[in-house]
C-alpha atoms as a PDB file:
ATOM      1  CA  UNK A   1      90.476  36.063  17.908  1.00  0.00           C
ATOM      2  CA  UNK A   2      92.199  33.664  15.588  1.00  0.00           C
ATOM      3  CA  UNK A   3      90.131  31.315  13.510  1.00  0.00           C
ATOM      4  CA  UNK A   4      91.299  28.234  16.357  1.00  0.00           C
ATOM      5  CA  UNK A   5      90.105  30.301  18.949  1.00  0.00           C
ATOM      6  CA  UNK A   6      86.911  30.770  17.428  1.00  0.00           C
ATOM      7  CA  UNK A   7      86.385  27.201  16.244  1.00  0.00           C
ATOM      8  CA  UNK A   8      87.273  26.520  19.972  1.00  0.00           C
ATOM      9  CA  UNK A   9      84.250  28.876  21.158  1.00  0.00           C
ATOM     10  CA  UNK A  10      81.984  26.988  19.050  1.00  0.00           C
ATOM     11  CA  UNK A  11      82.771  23.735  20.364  1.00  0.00           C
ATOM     12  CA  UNK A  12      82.294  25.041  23.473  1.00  0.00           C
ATOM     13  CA  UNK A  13      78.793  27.306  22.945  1.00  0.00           C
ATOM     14  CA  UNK A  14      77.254  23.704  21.259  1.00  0.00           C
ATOM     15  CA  UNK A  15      78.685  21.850  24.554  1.00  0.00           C
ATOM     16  CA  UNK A  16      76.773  24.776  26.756  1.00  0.00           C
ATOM     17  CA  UNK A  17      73.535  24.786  24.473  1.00  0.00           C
ATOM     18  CA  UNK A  18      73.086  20.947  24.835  1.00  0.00           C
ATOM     19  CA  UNK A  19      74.280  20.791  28.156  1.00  0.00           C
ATOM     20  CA  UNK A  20      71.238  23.509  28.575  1.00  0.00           C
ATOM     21  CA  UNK A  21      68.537  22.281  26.577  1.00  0.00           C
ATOM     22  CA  UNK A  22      69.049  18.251  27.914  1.00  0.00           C
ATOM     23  CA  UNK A  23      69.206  20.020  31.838  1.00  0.00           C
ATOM     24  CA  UNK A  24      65.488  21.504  31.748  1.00  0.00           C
ATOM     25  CA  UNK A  25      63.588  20.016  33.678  1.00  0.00           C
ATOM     26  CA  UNK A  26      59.478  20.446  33.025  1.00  0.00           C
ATOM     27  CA  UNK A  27      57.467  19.052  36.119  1.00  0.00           C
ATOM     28  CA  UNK A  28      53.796  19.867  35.596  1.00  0.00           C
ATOM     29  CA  UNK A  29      53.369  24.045  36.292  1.00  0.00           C
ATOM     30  CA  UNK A  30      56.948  24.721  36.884  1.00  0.00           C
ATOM     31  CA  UNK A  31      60.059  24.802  34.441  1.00  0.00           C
ATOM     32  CA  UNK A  32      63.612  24.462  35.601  1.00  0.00           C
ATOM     33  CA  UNK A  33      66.440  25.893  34.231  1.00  0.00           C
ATOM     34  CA  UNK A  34      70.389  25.571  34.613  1.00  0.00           C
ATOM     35  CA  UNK A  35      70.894  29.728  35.517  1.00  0.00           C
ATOM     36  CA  UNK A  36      74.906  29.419  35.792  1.00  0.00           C
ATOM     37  CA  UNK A  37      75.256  27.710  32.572  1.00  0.00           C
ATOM     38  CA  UNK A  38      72.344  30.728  30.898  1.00  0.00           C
ATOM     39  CA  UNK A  39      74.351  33.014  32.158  1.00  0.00           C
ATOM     40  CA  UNK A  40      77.460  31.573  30.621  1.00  0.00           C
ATOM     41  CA  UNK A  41      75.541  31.547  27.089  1.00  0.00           C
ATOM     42  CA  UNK A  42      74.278  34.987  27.958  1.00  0.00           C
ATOM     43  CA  UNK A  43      77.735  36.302  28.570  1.00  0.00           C
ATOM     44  CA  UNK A  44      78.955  35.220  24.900  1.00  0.00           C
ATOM     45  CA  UNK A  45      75.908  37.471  23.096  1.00  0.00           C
ATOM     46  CA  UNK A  46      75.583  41.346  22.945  1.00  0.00           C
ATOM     47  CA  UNK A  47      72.889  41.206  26.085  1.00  0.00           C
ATOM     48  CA  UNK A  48      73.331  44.072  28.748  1.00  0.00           C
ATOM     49  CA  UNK A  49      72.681  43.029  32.441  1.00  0.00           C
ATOM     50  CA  UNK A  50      70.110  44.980  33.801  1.00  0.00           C
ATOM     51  CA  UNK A  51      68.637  45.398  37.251  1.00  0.00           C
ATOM     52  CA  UNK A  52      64.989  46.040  37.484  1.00  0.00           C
ATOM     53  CA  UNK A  53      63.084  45.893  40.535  1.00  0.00           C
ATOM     54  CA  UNK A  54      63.616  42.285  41.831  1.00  0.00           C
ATOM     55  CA  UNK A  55      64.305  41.345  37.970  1.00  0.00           C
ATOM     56  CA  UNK A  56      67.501  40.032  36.385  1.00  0.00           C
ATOM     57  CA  UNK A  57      66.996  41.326  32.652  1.00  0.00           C
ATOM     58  CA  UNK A  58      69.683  41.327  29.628  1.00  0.00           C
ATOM     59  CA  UNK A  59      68.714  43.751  27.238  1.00  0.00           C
ATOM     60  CA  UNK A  60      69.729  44.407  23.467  1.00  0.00           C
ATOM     61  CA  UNK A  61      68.872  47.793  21.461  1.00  0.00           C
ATOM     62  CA  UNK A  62      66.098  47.139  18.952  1.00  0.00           C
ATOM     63  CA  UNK A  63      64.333  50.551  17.684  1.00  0.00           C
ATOM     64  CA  UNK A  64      63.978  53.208  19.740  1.00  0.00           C
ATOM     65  CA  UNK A  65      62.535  52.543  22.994  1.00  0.00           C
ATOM     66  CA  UNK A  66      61.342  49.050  21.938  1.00  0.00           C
ATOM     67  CA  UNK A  67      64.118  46.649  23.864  1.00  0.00           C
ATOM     68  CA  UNK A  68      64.436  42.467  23.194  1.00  0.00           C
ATOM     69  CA  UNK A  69      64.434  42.035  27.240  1.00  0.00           C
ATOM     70  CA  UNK A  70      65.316  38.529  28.200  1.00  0.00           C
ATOM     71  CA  UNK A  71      64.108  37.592  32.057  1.00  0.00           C
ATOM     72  CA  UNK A  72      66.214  35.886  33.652  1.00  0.00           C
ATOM     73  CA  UNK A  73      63.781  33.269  35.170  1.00  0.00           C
ATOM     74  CA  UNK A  74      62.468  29.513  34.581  1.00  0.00           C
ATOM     75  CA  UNK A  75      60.320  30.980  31.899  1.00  0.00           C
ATOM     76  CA  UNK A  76      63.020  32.497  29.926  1.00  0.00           C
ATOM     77  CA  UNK A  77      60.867  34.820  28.444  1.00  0.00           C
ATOM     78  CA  UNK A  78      62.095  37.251  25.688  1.00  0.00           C
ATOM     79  CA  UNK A  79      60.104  40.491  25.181  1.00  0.00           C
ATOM     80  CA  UNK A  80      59.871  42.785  22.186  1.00  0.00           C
ATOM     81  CA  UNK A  81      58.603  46.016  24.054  1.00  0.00           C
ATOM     82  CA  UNK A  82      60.435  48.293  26.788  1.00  0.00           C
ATOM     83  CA  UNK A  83      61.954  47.946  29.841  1.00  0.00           C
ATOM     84  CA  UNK A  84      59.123  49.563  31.907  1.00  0.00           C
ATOM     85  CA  UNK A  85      56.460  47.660  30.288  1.00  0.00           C
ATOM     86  CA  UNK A  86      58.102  44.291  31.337  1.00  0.00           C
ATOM     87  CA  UNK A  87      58.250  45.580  34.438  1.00  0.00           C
ATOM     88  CA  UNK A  88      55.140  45.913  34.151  1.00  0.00           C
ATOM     89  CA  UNK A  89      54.164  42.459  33.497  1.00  0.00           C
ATOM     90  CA  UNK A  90      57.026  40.328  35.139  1.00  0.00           C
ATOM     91  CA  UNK A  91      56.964  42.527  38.796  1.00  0.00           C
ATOM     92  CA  UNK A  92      54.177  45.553  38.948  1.00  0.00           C
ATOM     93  CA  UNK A  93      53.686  47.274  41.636  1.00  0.00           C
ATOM     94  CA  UNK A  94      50.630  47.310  44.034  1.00  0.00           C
ATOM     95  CA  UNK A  95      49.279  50.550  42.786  1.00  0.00           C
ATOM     96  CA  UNK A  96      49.613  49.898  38.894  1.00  0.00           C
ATOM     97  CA  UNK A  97      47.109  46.798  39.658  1.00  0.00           C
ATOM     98  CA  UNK A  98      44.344  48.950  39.579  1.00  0.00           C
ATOM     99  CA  UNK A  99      44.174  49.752  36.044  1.00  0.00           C
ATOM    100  CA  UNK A 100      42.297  47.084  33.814  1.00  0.00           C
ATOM    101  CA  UNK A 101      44.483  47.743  31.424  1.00  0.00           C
ATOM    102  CA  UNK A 102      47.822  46.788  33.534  1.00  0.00           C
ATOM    103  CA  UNK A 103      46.285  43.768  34.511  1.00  0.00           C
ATOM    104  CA  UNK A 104      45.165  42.500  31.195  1.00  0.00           C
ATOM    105  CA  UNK A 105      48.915  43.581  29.899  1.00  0.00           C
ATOM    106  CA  UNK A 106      49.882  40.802  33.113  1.00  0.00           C
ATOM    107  CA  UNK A 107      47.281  38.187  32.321  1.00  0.00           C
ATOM    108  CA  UNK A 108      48.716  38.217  28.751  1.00  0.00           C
ATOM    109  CA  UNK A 109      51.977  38.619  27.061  1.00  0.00           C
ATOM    110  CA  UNK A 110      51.108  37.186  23.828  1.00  0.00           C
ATOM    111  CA  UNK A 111      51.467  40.395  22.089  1.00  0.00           C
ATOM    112  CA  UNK A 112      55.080  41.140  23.198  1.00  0.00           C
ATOM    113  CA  UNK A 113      56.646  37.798  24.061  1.00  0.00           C
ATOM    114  CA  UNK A 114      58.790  35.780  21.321  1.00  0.00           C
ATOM    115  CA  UNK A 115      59.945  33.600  22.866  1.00  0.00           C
ATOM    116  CA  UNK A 116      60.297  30.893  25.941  1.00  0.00           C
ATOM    117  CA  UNK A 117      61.997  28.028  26.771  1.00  0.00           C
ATOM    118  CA  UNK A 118      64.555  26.082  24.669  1.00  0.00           C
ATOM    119  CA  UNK A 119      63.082  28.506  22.003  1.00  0.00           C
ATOM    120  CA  UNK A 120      65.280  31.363  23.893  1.00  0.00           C
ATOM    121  CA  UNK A 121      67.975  29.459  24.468  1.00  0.00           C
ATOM    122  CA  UNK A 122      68.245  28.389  20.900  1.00  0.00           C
ATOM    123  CA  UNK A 123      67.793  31.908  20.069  1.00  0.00           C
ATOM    124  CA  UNK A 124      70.306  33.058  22.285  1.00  0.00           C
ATOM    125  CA  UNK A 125      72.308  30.351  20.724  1.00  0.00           C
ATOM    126  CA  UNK A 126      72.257  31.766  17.254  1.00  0.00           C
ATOM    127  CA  UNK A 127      72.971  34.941  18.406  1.00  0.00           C
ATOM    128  CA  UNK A 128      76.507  33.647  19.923  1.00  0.00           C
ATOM    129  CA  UNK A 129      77.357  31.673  16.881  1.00  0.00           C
ATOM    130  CA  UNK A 130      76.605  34.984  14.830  1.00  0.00           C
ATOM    131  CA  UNK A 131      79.389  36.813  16.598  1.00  0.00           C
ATOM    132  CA  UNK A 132      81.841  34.046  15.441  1.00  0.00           C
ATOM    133  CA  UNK A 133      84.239  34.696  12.200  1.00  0.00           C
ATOM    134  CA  UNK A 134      84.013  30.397  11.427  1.00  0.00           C
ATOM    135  CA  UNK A 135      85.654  31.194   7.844  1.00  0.00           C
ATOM    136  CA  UNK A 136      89.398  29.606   7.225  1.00  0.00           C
ATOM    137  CA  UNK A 137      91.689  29.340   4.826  1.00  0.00           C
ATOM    138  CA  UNK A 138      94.384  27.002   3.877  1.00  0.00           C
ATOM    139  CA  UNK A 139      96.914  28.908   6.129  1.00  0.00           C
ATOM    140  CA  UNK A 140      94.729  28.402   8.776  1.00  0.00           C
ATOM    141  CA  UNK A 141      94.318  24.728   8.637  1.00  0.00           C
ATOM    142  CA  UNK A 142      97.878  24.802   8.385  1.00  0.00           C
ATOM    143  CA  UNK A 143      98.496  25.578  11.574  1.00  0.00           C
ATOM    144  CA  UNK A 144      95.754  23.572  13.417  1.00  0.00           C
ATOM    145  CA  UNK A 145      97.675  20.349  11.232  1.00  0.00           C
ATOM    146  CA  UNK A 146     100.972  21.675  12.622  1.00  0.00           C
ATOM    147  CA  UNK A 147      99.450  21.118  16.242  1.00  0.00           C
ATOM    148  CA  UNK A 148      98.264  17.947  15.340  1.00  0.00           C
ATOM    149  CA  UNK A 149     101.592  17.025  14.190  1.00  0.00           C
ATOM    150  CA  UNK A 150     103.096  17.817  17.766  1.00  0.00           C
ATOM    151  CA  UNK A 151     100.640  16.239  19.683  1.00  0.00           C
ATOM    152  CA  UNK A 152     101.535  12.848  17.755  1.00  0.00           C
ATOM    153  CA  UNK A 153     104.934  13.824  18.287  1.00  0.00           C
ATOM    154  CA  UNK A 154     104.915  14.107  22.133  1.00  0.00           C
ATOM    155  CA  UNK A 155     102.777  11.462  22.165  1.00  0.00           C
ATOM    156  CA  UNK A 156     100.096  13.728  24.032  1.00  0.00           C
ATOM    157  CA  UNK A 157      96.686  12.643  24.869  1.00  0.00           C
ATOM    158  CA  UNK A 158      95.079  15.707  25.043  1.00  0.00           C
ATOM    159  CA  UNK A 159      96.555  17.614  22.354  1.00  0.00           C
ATOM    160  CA  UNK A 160      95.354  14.659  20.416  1.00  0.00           C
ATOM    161  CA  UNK A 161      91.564  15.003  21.342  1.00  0.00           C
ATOM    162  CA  UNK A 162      92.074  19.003  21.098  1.00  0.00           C
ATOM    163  CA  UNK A 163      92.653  18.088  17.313  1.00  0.00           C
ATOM    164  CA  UNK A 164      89.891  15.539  16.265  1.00  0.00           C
ATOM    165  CA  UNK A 165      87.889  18.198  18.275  1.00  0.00           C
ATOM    166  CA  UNK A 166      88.275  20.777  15.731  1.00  0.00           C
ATOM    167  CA  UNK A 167      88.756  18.795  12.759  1.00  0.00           C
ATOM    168  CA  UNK A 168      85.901  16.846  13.453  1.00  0.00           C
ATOM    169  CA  UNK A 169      83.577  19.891  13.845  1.00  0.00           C
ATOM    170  CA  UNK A 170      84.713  21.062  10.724  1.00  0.00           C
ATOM    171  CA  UNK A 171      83.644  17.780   9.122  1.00  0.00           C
ATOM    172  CA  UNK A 172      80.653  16.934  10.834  1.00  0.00           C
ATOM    173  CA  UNK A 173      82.873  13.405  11.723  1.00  0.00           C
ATOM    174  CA  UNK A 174      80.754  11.756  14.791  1.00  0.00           C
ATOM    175  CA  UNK A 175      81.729   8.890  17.297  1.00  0.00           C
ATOM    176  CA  UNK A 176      80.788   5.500  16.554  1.00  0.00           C
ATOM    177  CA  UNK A 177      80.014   3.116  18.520  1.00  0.00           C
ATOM    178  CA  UNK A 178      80.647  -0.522  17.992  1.00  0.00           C
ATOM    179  CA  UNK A 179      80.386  -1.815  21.640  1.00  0.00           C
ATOM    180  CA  UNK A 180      82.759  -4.652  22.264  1.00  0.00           C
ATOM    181  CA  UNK A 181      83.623  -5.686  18.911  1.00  0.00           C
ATOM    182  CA  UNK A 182      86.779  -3.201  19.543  1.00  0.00           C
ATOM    183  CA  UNK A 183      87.420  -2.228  22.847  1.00  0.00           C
ATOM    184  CA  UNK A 184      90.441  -0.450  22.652  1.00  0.00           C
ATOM    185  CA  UNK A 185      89.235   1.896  19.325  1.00  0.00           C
ATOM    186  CA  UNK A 186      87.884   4.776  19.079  1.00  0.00           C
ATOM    187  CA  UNK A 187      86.293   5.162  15.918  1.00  0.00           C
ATOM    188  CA  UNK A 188      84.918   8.122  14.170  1.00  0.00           C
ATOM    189  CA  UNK A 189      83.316   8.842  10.895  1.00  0.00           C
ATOM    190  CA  UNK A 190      81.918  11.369   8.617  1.00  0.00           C
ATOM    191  CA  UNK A 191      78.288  11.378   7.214  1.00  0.00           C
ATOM    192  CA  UNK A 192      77.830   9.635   3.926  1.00  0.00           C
ATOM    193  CA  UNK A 193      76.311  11.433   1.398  1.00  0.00           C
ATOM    194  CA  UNK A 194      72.492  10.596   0.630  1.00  0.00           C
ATOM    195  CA  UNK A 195      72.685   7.797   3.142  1.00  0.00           C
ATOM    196  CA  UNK A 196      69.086   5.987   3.851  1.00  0.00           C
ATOM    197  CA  UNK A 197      67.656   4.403   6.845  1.00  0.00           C
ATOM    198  CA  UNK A 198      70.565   2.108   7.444  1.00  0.00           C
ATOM    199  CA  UNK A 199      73.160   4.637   9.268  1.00  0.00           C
ATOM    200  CA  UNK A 200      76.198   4.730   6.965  1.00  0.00           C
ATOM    201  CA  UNK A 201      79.475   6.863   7.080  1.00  0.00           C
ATOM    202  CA  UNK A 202      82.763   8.173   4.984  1.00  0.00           C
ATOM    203  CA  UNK A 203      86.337   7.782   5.852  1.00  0.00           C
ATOM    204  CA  UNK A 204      86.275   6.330   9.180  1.00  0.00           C
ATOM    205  CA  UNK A 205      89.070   6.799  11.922  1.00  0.00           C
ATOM    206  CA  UNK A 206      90.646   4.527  14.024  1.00  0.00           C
ATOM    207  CA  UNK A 207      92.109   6.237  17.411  1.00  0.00           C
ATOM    208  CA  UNK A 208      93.777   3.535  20.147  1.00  0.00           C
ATOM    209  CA  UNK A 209      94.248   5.668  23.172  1.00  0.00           C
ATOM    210  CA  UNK A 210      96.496   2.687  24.906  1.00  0.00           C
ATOM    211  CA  UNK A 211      99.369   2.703  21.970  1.00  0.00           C
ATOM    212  CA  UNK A 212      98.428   6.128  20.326  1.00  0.00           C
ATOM    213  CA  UNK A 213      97.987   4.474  17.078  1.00  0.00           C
ATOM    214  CA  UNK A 214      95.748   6.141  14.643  1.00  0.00           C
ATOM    215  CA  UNK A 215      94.712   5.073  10.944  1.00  0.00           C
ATOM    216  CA  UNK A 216      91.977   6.165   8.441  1.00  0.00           C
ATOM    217  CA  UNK A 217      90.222   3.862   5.782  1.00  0.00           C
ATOM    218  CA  UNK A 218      88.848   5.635   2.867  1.00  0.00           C
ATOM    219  CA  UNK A 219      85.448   5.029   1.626  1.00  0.00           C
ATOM    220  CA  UNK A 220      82.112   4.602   3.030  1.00  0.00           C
ATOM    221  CA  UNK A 221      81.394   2.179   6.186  1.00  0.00           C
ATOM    222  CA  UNK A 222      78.345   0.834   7.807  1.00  0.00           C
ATOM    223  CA  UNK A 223      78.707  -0.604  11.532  1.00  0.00           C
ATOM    224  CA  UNK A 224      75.379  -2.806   9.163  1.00  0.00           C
ATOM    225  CA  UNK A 225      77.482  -4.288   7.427  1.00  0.00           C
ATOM    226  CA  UNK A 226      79.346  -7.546   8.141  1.00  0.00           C
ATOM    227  CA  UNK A 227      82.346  -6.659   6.027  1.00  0.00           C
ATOM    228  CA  UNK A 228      82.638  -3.663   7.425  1.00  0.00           C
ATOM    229  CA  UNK A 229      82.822  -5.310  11.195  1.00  0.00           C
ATOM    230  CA  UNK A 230      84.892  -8.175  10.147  1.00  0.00           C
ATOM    231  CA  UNK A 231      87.899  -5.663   8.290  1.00  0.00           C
ATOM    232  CA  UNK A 232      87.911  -3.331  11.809  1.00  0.00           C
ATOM    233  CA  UNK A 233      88.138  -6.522  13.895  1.00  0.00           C
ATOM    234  CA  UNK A 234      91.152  -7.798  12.032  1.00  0.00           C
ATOM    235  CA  UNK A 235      92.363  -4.427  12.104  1.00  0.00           C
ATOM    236  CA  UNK A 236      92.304  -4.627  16.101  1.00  0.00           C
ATOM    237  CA  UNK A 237      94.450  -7.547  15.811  1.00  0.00           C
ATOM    238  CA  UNK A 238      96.595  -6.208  13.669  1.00  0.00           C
ATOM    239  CA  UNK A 239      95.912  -8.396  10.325  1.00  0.00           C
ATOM    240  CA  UNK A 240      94.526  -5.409   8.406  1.00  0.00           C
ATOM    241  CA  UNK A 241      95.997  -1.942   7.738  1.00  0.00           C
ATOM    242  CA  UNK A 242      94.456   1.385   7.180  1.00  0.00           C
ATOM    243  CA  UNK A 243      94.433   3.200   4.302  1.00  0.00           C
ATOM    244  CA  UNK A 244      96.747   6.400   5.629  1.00  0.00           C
ATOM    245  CA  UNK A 245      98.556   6.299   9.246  1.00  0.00           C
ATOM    246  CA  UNK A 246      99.473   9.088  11.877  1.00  0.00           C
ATOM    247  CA  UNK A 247      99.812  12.679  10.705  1.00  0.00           C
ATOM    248  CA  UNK A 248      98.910  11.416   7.329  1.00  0.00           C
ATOM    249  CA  UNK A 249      95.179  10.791   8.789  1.00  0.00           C
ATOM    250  CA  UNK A 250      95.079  14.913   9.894  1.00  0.00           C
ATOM    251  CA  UNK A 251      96.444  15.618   6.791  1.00  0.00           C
ATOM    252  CA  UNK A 252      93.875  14.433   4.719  1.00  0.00           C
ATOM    253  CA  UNK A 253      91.505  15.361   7.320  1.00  0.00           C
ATOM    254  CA  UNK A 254      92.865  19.508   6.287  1.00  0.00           C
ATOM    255  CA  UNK A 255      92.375  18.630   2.601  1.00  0.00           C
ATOM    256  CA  UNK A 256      88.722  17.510   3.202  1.00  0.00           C
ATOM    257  CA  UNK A 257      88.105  21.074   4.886  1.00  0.00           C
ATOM    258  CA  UNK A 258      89.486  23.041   2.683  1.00  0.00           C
ATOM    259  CA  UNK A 259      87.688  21.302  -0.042  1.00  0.00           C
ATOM    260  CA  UNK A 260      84.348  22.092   2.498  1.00  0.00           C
ATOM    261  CA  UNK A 261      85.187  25.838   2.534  1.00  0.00           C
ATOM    262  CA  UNK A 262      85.864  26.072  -1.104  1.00  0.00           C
ATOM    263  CA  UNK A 263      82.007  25.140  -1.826  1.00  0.00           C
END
């Protein structure tokens, strides 16, 4: 896949993962868990579907016979043994409950298990991202800035957002929100080096979806601090200007990432 692609299937595993992790539901004695959007997570690692007994397992090669063996379940257990011995544990059969030793093997799965939970589905996480080729190069930012350039061009809404998207996970640029102090803005920013307590940002962006105007002041910003507020209020109004405009903005946007990549 190409490197937009990729990006794209980032966005979209993080979007999944949170989606997952903020969905479980933990009454007292019984977990819930989303199973269409695990299996979409599951479907974007190396995990083999499996049928086993009345068991939905995915199942990766480890060392010989020893399996990881995810169960599909509200658990989400994940299993470091083989296939047969979480049978064993997750669905025996009548006659294998006669042996001590089978049911102590049921009673406890402390020795095998490594995980359960959001612990899996983090795991399972990582294990998606690892498959990803996230590494660019200036060619390839050229082409995600040519995109951006025709989505300014046609005046497009969406091809807009497709672009902060991926610029913005490239930067680690996150939404801020200054309630009705500007309406009409969206506003983004990148994390400020060493900032403290007081939230504080770098290079914020100004985005009106009504008029499709877009600007960037350089520099760091605080929605703490007063001067800060006051300059993006006049800037609403029109009595202020940003530092770059349009294209401009996504261009320097591409120089910050390449300058990322390069340490």
């Amino acid at each position: 896949m190409s490197f937009k692609d990729n990006l794209k299937s980032k966005i979209n595993l993080d979007r999944v993962f949170h989606r997952l992790v903020s969905s479980i539901k933990e009454p007292p004695g019984k977990r819930w868990v989303d199973m269409t959007l695990t299996r979409e997570l599951l479907s974007n690692t190396d995990f083999a579907y499996r049928k086993v007994r009345n068991l939905d397992l995915y199942i990766l090669p480890r060392e010989g016979e020893v399996m990881e063996v995810l169960v599909l379940d509200n658990e989400l257990p994940i299993y470091h043994t083989t296939v047969d011995d979480v049978a064993l544990r997750k669905s025996p059969y009548w006659q294998q409950m006669f042996s001590i030793r089978n049911i102590r093997k049921i009673m406890n799965d402390h020795d095998v298990v490594v995980s359960k939970g959001k612990d899996t589905l983090e795991r399972l996480h990582n294990y998606a991202l690892a498959r990803l080729d996230l590494t660019y190069n200036k060619d390839d930012l050229a082409l995600l800035l040519e995109e951006a350039r025709h989505g300014l061009e046609q005046e497009s809404i969406e091809r807009i957002q497709e672009s902060f998207d991926l610029f913005f996970e490239l930067l680690d640029f996150q939404p801020v929100s200054l309630g009705p102090l500007a309406p009409d803005l969206l506003i983004f920013a990148g994390p400020s080096p060493g900032s403290g307590a007081v939230p504080a940002f770098e290079h914020f962006i100004l985005f009106n979806e009504k008029s499709l105007s877009l600007g960037l002041k350089r520099g760091a910003f605080s929605p703490e601090d007063d001067s800060d507020l006051a300059w993006i209020m006049q800037y609403a109004v029109g009595k202020k200007t940003a530092d770059l405009q349009g294209i401009a903005v996504f261009e320097f946007l591409a120089d910050l990432a390449l300058e990322k990549e390069s340490h």
